[in-house]
N, C-alpha and C. Protein backbone atom coordinates (compact mmCIF):
# COMPACT_ATOMS: atom_id res chain seq x y z
N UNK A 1 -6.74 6.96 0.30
CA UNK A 1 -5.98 6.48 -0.84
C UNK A 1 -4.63 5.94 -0.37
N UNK A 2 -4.47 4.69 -0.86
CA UNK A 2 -2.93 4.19 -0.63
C UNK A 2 -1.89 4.50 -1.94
N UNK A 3 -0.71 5.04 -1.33
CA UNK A 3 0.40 5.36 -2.73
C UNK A 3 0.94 3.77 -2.75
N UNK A 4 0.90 2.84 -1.65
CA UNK A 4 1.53 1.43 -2.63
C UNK A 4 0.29 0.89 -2.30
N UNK A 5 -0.45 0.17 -3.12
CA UNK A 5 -1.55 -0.66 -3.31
C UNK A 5 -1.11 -2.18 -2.95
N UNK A 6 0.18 -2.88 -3.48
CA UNK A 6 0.67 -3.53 -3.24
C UNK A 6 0.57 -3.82 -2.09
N UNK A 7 1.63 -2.95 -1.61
CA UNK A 7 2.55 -3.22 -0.38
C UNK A 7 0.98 -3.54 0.88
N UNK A 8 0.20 -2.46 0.28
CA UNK A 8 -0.82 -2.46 1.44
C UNK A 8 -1.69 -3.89 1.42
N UNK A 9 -1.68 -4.71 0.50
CA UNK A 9 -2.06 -5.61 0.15
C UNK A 9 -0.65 -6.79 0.65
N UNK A 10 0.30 -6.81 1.10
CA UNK A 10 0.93 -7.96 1.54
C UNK A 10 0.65 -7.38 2.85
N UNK A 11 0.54 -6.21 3.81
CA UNK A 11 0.69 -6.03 5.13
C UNK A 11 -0.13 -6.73 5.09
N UNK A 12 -1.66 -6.43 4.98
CA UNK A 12 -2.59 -6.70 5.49
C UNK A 12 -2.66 -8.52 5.42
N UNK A 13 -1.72 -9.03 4.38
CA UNK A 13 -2.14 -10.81 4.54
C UNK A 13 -1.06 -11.26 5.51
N UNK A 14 0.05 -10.31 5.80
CA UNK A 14 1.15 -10.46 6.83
C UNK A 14 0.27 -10.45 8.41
N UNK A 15 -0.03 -8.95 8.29
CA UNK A 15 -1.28 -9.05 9.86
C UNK A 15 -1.74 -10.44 9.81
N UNK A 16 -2.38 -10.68 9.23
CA UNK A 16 -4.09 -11.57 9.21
C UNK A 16 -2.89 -12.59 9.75
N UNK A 17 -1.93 -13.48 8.90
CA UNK A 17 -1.10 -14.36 9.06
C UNK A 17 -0.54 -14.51 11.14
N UNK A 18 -0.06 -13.17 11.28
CA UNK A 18 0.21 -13.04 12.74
C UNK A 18 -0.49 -13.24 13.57
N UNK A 19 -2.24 -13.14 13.56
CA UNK A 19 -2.91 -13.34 14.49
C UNK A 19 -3.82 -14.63 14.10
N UNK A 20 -3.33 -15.27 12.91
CA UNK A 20 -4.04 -16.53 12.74
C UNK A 20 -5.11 -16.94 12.67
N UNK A 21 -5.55 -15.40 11.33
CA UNK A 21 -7.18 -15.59 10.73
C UNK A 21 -6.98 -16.43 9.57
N UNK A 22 -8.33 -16.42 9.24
CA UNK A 22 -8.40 -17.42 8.10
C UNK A 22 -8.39 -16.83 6.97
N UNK A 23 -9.41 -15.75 6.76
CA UNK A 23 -9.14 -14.99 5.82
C UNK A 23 -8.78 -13.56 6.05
N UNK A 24 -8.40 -13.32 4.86
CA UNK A 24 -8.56 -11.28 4.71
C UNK A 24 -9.17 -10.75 3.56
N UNK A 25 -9.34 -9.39 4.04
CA UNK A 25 -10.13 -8.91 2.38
C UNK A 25 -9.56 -7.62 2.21
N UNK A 26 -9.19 -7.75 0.83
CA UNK A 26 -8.20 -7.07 0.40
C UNK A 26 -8.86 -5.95 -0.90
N UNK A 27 -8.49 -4.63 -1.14
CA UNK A 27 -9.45 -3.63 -1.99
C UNK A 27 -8.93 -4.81 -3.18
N UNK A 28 -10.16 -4.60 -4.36
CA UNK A 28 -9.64 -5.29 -5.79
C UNK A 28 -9.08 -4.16 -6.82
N UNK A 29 -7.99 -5.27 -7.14
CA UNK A 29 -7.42 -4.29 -8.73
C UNK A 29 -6.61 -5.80 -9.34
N UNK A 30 -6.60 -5.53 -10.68
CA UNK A 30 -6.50 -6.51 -11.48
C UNK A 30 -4.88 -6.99 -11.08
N UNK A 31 -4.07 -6.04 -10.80
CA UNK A 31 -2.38 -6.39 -10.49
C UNK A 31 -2.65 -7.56 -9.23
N UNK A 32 -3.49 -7.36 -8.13
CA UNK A 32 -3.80 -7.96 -7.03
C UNK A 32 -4.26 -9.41 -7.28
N UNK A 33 -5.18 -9.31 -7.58
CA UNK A 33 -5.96 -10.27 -8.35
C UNK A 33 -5.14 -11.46 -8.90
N UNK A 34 -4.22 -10.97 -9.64
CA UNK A 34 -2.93 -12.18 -10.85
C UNK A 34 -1.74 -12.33 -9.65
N UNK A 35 -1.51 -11.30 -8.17
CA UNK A 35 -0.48 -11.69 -7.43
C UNK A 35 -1.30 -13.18 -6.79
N UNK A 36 -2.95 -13.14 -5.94
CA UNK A 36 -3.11 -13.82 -5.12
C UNK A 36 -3.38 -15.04 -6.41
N UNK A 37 -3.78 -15.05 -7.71
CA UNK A 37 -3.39 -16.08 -8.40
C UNK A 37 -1.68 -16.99 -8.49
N UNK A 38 -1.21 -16.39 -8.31
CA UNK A 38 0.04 -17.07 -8.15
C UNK A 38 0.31 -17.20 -7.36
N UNK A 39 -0.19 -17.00 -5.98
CA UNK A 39 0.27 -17.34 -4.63
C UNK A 39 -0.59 -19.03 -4.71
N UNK A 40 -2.22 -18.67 -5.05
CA UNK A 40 -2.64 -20.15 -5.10
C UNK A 40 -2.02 -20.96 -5.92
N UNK A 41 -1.71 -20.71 -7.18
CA UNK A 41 -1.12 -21.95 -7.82
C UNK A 41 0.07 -22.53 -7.34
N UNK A 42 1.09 -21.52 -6.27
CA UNK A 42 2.23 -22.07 -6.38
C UNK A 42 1.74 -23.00 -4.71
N UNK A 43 0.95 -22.85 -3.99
CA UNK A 43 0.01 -23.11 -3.34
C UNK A 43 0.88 -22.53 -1.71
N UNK A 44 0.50 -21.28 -2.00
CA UNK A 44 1.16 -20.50 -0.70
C UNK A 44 -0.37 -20.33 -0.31
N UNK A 45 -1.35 -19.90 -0.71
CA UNK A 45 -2.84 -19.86 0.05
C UNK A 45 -3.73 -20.75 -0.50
N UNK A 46 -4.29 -20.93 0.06
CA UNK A 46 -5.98 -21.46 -0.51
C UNK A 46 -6.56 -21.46 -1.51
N UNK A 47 -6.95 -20.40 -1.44
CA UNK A 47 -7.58 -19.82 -2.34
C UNK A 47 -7.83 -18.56 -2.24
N UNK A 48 -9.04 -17.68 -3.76
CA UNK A 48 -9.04 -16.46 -3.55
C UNK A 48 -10.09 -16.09 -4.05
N UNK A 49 -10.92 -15.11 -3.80
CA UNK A 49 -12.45 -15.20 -4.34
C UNK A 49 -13.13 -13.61 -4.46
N UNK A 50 -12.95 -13.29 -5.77
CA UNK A 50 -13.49 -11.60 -5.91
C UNK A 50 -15.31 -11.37 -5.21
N UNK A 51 -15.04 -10.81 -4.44
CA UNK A 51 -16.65 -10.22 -4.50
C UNK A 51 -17.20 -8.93 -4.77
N UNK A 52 -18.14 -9.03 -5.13
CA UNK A 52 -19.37 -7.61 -5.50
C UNK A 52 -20.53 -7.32 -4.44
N UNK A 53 -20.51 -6.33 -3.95
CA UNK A 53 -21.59 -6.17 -3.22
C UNK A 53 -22.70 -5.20 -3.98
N UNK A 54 -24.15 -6.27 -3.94
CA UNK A 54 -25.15 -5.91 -5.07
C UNK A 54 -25.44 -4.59 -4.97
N UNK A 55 -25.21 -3.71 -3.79
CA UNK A 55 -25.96 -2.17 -3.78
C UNK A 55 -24.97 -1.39 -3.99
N UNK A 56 -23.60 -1.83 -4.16
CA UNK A 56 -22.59 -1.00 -4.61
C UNK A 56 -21.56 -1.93 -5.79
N UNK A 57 -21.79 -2.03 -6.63
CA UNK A 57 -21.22 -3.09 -8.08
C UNK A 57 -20.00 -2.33 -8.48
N UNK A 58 -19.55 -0.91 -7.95
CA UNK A 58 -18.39 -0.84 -8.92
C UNK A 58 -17.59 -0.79 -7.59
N UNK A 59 -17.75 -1.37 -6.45
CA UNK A 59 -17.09 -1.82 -5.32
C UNK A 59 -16.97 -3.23 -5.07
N UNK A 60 -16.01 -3.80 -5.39
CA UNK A 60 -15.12 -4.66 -5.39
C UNK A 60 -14.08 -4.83 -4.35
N UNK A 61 -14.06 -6.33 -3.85
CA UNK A 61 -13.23 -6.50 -3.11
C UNK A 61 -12.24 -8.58 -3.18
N UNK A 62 -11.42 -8.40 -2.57
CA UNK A 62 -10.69 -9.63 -2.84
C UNK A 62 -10.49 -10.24 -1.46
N UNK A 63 -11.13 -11.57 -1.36
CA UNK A 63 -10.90 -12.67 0.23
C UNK A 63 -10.15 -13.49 -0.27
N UNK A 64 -8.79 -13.31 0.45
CA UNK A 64 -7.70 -14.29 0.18
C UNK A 64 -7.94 -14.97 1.64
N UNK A 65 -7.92 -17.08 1.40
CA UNK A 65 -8.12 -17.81 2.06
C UNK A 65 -6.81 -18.17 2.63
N UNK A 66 -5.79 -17.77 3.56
CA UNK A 66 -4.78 -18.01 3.96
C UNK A 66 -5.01 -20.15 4.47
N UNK A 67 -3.60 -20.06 4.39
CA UNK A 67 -3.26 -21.64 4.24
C UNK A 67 -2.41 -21.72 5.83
N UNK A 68 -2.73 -23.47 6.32
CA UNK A 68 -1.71 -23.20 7.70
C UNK A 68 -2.00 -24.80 7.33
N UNK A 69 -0.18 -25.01 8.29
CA UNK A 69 -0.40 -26.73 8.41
C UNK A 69 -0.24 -26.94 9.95
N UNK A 70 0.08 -28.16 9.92
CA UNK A 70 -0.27 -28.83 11.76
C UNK A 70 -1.40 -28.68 12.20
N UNK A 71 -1.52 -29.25 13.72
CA UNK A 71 -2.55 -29.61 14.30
C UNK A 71 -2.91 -27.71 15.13
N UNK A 72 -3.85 -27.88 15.81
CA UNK A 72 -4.49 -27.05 16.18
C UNK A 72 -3.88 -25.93 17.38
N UNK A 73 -2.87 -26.54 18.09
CA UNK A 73 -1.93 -25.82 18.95
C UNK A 73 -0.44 -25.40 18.54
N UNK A 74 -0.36 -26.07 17.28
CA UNK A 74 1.29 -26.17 16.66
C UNK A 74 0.98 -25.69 15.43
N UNK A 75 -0.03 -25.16 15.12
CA UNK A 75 -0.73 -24.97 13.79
C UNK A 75 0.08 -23.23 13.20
N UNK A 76 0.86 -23.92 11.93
CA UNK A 76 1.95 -22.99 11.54
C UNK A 76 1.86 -22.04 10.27
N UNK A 77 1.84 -21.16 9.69
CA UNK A 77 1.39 -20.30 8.43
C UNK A 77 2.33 -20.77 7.19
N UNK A 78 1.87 -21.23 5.98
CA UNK A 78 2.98 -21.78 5.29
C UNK A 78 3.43 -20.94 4.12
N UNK A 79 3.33 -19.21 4.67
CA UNK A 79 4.05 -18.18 4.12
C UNK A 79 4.85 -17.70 5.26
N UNK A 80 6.00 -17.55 5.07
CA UNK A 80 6.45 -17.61 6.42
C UNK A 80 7.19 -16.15 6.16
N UNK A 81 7.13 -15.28 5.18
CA UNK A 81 7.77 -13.75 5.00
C UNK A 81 7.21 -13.36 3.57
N UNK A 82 6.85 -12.14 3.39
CA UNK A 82 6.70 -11.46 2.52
C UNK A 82 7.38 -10.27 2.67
N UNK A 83 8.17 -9.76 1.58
CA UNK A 83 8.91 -8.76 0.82
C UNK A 83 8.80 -7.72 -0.21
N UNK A 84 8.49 -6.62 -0.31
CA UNK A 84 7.81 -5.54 -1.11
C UNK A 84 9.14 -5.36 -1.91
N UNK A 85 9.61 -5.83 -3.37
CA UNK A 85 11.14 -5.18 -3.83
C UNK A 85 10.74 -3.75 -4.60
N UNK A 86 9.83 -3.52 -5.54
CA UNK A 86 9.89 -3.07 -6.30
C UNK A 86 8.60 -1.59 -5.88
N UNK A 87 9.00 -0.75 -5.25
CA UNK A 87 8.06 0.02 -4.91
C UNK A 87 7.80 1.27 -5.95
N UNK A 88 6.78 2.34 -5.71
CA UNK A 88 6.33 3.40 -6.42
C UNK A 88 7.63 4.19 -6.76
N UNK A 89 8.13 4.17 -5.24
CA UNK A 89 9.48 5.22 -5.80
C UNK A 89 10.81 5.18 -6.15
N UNK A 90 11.18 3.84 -6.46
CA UNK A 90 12.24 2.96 -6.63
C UNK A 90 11.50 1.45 -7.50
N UNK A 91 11.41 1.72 -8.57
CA UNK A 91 11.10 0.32 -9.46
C UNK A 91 12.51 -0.37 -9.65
N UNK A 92 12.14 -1.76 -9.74
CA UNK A 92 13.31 -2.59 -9.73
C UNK A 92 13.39 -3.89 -11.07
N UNK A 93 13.71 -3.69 -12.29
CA UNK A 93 13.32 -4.28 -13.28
C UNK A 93 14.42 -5.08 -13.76
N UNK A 94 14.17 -6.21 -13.82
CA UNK A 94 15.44 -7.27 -14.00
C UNK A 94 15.50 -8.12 -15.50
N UNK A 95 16.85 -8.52 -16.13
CA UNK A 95 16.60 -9.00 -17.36
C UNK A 95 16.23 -10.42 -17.04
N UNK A 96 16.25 -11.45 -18.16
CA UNK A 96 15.80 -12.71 -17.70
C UNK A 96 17.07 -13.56 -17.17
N UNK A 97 18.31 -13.14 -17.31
CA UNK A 97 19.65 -13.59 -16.77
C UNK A 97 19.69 -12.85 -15.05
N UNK A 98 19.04 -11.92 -14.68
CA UNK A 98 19.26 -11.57 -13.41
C UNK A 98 17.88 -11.40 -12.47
N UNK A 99 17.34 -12.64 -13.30
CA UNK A 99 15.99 -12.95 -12.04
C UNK A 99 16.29 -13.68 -10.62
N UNK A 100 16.19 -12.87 -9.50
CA UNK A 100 17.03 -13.27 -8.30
C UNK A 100 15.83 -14.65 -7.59
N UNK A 101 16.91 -15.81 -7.65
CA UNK A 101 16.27 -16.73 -6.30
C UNK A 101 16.09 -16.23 -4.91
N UNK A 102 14.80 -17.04 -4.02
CA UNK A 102 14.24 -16.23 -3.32
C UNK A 102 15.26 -17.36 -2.12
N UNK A 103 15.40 -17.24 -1.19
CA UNK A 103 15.99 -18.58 -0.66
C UNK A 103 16.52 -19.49 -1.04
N UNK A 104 17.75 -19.13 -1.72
CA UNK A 104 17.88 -20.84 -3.00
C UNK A 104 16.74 -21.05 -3.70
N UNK A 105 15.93 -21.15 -3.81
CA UNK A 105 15.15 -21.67 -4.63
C UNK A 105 13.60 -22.27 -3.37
N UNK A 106 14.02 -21.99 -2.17
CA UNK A 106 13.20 -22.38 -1.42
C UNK A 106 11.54 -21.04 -1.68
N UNK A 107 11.41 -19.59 -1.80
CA UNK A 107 10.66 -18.78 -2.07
C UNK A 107 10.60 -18.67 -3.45
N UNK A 108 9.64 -17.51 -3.62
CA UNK A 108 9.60 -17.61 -5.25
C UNK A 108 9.39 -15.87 -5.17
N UNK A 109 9.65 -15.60 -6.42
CA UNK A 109 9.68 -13.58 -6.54
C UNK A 109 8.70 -14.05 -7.53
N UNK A 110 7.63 -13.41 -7.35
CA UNK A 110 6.76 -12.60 -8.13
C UNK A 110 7.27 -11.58 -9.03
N UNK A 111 6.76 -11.65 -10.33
CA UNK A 111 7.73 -11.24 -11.66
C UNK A 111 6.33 -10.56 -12.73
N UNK A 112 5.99 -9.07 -12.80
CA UNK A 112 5.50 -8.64 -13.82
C UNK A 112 6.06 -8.59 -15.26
N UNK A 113 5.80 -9.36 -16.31
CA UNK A 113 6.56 -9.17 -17.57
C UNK A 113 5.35 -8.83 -18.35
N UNK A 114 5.64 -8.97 -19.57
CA UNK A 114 4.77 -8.58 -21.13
C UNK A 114 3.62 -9.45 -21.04
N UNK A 115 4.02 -10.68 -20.36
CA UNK A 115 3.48 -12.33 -20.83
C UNK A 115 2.44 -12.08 -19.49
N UNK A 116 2.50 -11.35 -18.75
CA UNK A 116 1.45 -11.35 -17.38
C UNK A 116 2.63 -11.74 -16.56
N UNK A 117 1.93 -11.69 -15.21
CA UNK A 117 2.14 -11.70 -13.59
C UNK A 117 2.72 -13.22 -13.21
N UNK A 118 4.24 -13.31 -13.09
CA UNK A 118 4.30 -15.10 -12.94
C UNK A 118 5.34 -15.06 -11.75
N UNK A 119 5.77 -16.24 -11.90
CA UNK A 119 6.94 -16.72 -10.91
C UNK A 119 8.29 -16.11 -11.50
N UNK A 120 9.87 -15.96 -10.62
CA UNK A 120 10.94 -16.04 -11.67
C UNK A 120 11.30 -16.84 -12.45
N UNK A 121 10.90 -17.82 -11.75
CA UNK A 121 10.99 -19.21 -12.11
C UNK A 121 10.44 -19.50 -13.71
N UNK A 122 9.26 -19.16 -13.69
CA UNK A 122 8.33 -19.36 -14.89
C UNK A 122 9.16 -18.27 -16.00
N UNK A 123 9.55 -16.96 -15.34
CA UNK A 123 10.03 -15.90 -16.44
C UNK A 123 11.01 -16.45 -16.75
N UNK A 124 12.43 -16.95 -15.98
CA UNK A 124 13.51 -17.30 -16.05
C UNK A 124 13.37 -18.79 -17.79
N UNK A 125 12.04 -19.73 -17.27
CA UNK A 125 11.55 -20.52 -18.33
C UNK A 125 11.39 -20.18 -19.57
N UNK A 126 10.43 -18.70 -19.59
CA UNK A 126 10.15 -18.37 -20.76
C UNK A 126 11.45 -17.32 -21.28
N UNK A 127 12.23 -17.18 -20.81
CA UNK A 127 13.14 -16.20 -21.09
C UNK A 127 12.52 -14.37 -21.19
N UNK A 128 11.73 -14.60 -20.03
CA UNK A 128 11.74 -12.93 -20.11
C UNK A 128 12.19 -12.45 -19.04
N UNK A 129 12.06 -10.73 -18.57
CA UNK A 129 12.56 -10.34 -17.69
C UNK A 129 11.16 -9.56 -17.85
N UNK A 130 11.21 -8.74 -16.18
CA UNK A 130 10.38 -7.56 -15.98
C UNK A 130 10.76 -6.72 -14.18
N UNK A 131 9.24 -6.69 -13.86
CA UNK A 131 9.43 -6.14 -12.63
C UNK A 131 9.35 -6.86 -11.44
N UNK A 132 10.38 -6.82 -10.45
CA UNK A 132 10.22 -7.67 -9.60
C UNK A 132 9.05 -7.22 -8.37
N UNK A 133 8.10 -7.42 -8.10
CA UNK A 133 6.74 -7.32 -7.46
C UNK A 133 7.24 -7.04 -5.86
N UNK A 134 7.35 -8.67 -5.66
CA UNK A 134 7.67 -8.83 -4.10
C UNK A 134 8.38 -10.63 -4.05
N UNK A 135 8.84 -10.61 -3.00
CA UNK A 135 9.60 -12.07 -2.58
C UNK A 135 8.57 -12.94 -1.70
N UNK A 136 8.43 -14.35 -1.98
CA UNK A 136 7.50 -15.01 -0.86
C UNK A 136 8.10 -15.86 -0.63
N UNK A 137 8.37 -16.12 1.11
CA UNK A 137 8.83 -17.70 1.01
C UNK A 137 8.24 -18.17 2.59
């Protein structure tokens, strides 16, 4: 059992990233699921793809398709840090006036609110606040 589900879920796309796999597979849970959705839309990965394995169905798992640019010897990861803010034993919950930029504006914080799992960016839009997840840039 992991006490941060999260966190264990950015190491493991941090590893994969360092040794310059393509994918990883990550345990499923629905919080996971809406993070690697917003990583694709804002298009930090690939893509992301739940699977079921038929002889065990309430085992679930998540293959996040990590993203890289350049050619094949210069070939670079285009997440270049991930950041855990808001952990089990220290939550970190921000109003919609103190949603923090990730790099100027170069990263984006992942933002749990009422409205679902978004960018600050997007919360900062809709005027909400919540929990700050983790930082990507």
């Amino acid at each position: 059992m992991h006490s941060d589900p999260i966190a264990d879920m950015l190491t493991r796309v941090r590893n994969a990233l360092m040794i310059g796999s393509g994918k990883v597979t990550v345990p499923h849970s629905g919080i996971k699921v809406e993070i690697a959705r917003v990583l694709q839309e804002e298009g930090y990965i690939k893509g992301y793809e739940v699977i079921t394995d038929p002889a065990k169905p309430y085992l679930r798992d998540i293959i996040v398709e990590l993203k890289y640019y350049g050619e094949r010897r210069e070939r670079r990861a285009v997440i270049t840090g991930l950041k855990r803010v808001s952990k089990p034993g220290r939550r970190i919950y921000v109003g919609k006036k103190n949603i923090p930029w990730v790099l100027s504006g170069m990263g984006i914080a992942i933002v749990t609110t009422n409205k679902g799992v978004m960018t600050g960016q997007q919360a900062r839009r809709l005027g909400v606040g919540g929990e700050v997840l983790c930082y990507v840039w």
